[in-house]
C-alpha atoms as a PDB file:
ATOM      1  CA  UNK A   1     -29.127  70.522  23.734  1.00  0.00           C
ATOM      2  CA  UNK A   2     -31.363  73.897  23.833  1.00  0.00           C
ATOM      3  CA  UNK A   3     -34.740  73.013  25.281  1.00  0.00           C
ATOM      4  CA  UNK A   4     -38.283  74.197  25.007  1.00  0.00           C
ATOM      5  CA  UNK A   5     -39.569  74.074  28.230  1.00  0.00           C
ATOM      6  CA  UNK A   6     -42.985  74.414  29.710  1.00  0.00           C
ATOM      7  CA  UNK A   7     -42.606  78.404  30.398  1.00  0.00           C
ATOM      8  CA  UNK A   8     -41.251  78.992  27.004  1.00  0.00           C
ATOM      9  CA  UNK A   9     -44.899  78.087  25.733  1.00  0.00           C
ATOM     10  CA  UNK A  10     -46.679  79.751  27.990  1.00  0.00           C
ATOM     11  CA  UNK A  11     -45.305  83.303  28.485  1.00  0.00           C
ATOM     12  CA  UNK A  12     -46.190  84.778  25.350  1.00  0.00           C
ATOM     13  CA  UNK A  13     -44.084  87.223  25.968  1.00  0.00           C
ATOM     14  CA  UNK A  14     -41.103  85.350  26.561  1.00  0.00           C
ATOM     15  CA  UNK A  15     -41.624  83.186  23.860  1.00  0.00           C
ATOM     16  CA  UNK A  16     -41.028  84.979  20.957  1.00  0.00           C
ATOM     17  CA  UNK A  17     -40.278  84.290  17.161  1.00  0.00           C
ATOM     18  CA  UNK A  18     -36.442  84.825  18.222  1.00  0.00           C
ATOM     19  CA  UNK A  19     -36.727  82.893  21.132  1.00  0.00           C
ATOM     20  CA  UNK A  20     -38.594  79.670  18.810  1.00  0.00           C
ATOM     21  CA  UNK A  21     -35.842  80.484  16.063  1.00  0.00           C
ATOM     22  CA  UNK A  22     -33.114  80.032  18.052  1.00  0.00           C
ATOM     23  CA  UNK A  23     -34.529  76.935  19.599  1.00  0.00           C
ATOM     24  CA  UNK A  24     -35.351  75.064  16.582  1.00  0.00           C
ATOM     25  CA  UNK A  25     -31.952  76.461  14.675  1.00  0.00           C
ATOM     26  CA  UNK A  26     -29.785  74.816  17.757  1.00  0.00           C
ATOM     27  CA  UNK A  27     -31.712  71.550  16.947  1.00  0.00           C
ATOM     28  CA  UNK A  28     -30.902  71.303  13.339  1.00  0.00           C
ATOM     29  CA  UNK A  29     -27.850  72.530  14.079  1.00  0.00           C
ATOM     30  CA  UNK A  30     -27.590  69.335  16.695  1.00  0.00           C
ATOM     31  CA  UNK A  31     -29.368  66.879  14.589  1.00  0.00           C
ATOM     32  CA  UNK A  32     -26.664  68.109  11.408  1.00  0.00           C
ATOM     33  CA  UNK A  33     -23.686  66.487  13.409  1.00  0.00           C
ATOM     34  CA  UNK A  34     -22.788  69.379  15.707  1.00  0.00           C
ATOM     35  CA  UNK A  35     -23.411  68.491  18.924  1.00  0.00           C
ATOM     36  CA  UNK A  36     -20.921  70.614  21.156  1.00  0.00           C
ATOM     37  CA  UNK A  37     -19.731  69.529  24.505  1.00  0.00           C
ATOM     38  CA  UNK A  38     -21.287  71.725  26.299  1.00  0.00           C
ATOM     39  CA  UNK A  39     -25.085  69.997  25.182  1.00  0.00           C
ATOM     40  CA  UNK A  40     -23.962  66.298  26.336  1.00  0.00           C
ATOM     41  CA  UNK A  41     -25.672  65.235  29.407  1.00  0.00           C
ATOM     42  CA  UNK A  42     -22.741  64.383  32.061  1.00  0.00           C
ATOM     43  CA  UNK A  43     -21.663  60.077  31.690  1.00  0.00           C
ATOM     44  CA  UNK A  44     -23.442  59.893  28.673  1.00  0.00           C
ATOM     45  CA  UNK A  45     -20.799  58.996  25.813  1.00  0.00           C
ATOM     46  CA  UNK A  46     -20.111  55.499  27.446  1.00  0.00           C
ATOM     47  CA  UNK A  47     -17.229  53.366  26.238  1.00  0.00           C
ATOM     48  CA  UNK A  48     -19.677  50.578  24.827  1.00  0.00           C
ATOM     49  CA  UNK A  49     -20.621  54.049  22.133  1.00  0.00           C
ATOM     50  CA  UNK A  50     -16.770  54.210  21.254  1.00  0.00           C
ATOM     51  CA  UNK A  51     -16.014  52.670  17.904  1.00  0.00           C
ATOM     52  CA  UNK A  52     -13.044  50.509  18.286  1.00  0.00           C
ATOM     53  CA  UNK A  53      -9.485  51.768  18.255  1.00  0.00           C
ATOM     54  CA  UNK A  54     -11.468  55.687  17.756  1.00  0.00           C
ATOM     55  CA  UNK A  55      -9.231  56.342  21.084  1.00  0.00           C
ATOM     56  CA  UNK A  56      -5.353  57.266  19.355  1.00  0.00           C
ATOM     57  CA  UNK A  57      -2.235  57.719  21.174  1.00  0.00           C
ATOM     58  CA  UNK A  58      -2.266  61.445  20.008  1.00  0.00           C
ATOM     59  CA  UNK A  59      -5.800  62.027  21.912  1.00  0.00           C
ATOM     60  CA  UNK A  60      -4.520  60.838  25.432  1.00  0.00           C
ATOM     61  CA  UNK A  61      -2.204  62.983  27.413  1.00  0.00           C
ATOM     62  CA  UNK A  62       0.873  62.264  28.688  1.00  0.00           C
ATOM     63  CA  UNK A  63       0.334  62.941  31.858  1.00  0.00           C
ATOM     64  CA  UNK A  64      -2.713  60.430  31.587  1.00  0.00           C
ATOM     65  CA  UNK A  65      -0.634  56.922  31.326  1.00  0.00           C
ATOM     66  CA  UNK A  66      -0.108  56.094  34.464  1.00  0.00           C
ATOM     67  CA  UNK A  67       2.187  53.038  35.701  1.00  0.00           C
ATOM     68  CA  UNK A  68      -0.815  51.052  36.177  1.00  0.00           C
ATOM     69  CA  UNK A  69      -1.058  51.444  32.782  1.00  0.00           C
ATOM     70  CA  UNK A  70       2.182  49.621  32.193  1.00  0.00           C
ATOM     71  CA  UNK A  71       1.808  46.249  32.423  1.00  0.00           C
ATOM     72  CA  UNK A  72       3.816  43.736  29.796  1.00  0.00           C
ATOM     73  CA  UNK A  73       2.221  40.491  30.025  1.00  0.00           C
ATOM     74  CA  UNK A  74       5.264  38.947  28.196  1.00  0.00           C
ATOM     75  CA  UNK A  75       8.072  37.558  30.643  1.00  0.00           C
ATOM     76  CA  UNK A  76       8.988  34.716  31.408  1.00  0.00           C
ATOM     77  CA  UNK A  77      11.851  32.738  33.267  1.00  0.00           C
ATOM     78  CA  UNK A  78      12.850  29.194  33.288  1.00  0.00           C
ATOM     79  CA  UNK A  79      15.260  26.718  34.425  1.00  0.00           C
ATOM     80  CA  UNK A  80      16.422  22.579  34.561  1.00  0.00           C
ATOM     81  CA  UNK A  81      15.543  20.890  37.025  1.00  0.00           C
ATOM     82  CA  UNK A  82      18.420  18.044  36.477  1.00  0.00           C
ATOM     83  CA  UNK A  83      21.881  17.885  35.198  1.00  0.00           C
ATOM     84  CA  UNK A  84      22.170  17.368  31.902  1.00  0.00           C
ATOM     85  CA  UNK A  85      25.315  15.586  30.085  1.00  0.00           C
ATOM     86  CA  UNK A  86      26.955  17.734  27.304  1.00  0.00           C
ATOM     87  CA  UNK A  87      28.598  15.576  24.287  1.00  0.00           C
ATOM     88  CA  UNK A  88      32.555  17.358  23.344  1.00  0.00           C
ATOM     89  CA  UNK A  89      32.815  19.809  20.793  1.00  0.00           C
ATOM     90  CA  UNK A  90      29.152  20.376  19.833  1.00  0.00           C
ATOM     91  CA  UNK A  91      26.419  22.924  20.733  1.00  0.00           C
ATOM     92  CA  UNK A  92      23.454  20.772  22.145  1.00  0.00           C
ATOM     93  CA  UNK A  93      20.228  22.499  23.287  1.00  0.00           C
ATOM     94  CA  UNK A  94      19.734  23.271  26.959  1.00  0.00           C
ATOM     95  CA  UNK A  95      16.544  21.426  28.339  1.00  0.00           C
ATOM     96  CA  UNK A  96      15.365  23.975  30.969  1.00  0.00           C
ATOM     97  CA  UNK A  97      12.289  22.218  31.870  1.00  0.00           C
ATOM     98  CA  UNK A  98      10.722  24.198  35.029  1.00  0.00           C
ATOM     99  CA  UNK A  99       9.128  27.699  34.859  1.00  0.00           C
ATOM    100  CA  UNK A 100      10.032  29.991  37.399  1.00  0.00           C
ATOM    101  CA  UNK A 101       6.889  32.326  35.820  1.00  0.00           C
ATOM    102  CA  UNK A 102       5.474  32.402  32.620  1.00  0.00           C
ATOM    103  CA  UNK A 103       2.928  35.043  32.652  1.00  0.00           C
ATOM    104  CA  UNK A 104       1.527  35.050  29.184  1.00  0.00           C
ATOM    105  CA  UNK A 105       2.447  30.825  28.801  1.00  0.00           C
ATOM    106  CA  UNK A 106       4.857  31.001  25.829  1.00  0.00           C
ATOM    107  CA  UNK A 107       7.454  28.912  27.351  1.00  0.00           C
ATOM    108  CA  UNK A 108       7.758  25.614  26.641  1.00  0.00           C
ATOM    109  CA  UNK A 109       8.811  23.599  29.280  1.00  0.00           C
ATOM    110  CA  UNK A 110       8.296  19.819  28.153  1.00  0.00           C
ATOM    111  CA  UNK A 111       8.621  19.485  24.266  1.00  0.00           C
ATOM    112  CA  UNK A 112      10.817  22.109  22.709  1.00  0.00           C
ATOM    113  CA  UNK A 113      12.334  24.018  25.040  1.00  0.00           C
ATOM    114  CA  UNK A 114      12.043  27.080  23.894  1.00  0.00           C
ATOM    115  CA  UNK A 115      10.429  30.589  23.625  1.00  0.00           C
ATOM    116  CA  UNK A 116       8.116  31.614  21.052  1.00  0.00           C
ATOM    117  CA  UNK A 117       7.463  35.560  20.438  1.00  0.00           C
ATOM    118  CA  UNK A 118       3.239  36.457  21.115  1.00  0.00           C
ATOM    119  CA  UNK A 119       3.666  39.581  19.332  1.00  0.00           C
ATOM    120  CA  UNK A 120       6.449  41.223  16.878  1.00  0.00           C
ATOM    121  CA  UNK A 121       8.768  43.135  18.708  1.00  0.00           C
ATOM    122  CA  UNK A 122      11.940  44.009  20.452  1.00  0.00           C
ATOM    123  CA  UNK A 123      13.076  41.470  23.410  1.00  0.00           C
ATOM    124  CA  UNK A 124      15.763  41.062  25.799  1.00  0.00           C
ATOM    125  CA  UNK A 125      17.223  37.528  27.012  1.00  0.00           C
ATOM    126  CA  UNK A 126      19.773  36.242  29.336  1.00  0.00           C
ATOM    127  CA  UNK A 127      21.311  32.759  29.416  1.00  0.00           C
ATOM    128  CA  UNK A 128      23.448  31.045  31.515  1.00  0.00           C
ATOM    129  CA  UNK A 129      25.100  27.534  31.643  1.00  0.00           C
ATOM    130  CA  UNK A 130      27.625  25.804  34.057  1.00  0.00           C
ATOM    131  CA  UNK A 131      29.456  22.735  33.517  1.00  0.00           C
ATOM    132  CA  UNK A 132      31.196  21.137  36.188  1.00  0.00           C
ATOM    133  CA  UNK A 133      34.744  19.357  35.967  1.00  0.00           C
ATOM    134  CA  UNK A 134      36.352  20.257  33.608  1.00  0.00           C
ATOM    135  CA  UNK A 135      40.019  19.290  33.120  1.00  0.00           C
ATOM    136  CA  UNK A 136      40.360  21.096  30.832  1.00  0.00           C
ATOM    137  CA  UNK A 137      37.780  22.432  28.525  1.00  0.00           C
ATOM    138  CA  UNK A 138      36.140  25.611  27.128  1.00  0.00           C
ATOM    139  CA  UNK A 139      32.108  26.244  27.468  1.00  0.00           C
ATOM    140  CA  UNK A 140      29.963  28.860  25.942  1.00  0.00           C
ATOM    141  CA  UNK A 141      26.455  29.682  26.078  1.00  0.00           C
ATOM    142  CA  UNK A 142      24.474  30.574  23.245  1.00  0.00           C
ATOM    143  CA  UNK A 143      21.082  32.128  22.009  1.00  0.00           C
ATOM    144  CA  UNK A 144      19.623  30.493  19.065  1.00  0.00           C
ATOM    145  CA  UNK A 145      16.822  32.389  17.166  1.00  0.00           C
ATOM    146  CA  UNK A 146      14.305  29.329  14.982  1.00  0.00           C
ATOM    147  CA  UNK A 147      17.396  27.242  15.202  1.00  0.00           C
ATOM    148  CA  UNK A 148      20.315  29.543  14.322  1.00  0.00           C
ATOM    149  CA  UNK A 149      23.348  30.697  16.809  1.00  0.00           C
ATOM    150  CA  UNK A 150      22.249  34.837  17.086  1.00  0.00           C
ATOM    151  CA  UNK A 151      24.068  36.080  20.076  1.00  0.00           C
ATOM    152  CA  UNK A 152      27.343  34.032  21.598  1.00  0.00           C
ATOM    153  CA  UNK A 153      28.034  34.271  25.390  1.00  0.00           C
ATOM    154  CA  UNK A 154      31.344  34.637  26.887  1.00  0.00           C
ATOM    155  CA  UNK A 155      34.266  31.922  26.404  1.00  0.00           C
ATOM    156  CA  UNK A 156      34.897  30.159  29.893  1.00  0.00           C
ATOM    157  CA  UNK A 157      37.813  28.314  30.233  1.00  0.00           C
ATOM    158  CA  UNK A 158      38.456  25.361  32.423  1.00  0.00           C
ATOM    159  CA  UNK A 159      41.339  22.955  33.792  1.00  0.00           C
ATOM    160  CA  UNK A 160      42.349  20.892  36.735  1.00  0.00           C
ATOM    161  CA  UNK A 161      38.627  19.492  37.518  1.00  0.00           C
ATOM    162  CA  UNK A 162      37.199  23.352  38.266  1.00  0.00           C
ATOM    163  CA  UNK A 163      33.322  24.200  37.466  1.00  0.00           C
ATOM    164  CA  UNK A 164      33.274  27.037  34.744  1.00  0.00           C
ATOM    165  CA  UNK A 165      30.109  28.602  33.831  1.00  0.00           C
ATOM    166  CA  UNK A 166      28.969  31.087  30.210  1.00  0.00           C
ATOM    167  CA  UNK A 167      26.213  33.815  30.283  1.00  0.00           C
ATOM    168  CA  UNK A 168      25.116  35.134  27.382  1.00  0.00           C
ATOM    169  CA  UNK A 169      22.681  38.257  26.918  1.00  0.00           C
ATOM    170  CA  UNK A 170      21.184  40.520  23.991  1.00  0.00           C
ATOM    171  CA  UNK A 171      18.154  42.216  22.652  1.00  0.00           C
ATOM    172  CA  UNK A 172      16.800  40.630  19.819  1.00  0.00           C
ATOM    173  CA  UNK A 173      13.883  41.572  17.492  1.00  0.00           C
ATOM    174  CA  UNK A 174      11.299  38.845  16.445  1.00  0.00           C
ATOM    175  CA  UNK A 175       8.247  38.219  14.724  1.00  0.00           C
ATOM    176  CA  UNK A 176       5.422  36.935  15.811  1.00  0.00           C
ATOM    177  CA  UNK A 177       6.441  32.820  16.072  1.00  0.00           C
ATOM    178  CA  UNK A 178       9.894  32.996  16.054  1.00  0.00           C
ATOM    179  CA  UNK A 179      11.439  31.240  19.079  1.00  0.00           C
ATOM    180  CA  UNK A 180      14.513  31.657  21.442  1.00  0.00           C
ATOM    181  CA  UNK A 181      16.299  28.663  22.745  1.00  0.00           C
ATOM    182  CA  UNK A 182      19.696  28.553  24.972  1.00  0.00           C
ATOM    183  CA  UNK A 183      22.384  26.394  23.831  1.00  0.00           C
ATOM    184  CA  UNK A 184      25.443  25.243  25.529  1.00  0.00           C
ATOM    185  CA  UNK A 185      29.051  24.391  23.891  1.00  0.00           C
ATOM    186  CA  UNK A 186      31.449  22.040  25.655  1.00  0.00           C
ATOM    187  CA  UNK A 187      35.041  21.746  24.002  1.00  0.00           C
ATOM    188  CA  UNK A 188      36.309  18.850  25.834  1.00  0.00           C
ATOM    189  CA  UNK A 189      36.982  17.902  29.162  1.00  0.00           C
ATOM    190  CA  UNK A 190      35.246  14.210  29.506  1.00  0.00           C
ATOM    191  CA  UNK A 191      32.128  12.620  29.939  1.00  0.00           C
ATOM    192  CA  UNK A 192      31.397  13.441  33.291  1.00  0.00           C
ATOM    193  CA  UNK A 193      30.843  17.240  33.032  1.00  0.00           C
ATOM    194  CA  UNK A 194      27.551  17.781  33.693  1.00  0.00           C
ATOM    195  CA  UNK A 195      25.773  21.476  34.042  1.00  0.00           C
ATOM    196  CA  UNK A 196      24.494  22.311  37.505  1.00  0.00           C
ATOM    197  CA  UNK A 197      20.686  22.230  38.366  1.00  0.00           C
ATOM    198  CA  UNK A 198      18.129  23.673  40.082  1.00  0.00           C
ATOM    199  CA  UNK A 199      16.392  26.853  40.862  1.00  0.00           C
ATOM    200  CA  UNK A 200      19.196  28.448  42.220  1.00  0.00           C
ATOM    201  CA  UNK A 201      21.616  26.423  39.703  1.00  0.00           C
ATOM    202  CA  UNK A 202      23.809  27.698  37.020  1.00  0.00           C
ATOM    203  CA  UNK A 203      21.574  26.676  34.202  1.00  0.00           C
ATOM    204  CA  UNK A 204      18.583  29.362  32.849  1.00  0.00           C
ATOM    205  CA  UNK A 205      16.989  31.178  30.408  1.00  0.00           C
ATOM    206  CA  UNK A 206      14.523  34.347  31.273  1.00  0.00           C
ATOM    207  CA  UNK A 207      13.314  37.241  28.859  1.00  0.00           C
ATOM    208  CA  UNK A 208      10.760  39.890  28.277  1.00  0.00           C
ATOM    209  CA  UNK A 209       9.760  42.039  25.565  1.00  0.00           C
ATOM    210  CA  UNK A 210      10.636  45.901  25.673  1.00  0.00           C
ATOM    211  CA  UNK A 211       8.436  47.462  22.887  1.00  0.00           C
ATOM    212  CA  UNK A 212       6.748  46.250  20.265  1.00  0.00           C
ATOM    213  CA  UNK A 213       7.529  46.397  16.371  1.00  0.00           C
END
């Protein structure tokens, strides 16, 4: 902003009617809403003075978002901790009860089993299932989406007592509170096939969102 200063008042000379016109005019001019860059004191639009969401994608540069700027708080990956007996010739659900991470905590590991979307957006998922013994027997893993088959894994086939294991993968849009679970198929192949445990066991479900809706 155009100040009068001290010597402004008292060198007549200096000071003329110009001099005051153009002073006061570039404070009207300020006061009327237009305030140029060059008249704000350095630091002094803070971001507590920014209305919210004023800042818009279009007014940051490119060159501006930085990786440290990328961070997705939705991911998560989890597993079961015990075997778990599949019934013949029904999808049952898969109870992955330990979190590997969870970093936004909308896993969940002890009721439902399943994930529920934070936000509306575009996800990505990968499942996987083993089943030991069979003789003989086909298994398949599947995504469900609020309790519907939406993506099928691939068809393992077993015989002679061998383990056989499905994985199943996709990107999947949700809405906010829609939820993933894995499911697992067994066609036959007896009462003793049982999926394999564990962290490092053939049984999991992990995802993350890409982008949002």
């Amino acid at each position: 902003m155009a100040l009068i200063n001290v010597p402004d008042i008292q060198n007549l000379d200096a000071a003329t009617p110009e001099l005051w016109n153009t002073r006061f005019g570039t404070i009207v001019n300020e006061m009327n809403g237009n305030l140029d860059a060059a008249n704000l004191k350095d630091a002094a639009v803070t971001a507590s003075k920014l209305a919210t969401d004023s800042v818009t994608t279009g007014k940051i540069a490119d060159a501006n978002v930085t990786p440290t700027k990328w961070y997705n708080p939705y991911k998560f990956s989890a597993y079961a901790s015990a075997t778990q007996s599949l019934p013949n010739a029904t999808s049952t659900k898969v109870t992955l009860d330990t979190e590997l991470y969870d970093t936004n905590s909308n896993y969940d590991p002890t009721t439902n089993y399943r994930y529920t979307a934070p936000v509306s957006g575009f996800y990505s998922f990968r499942g996987s299932c083993g089943v030991s013994n069979i003789n003989p027997g086909v298994v398949v893993a599947y995504l469900y989406k609020n309790g519907a088959a939406v993506k099928t894994g691939n068809l393992s086939y077993g015989t002679g007592g061998n383990d056989v294991g499905s994985v199943v993968v996709g990107d999947i849009q949700l809405v906010s509170g829609d939820y993933i679970e894995l499911y697992a198929y067994k066609s036959s192949g007896g009462a003793k096939n049982t999926q394999t445990a564990g962290a490092t066991g053939s049984i999991s479900l992990a995802g993350h969102l890409i982008s949002i809706t």
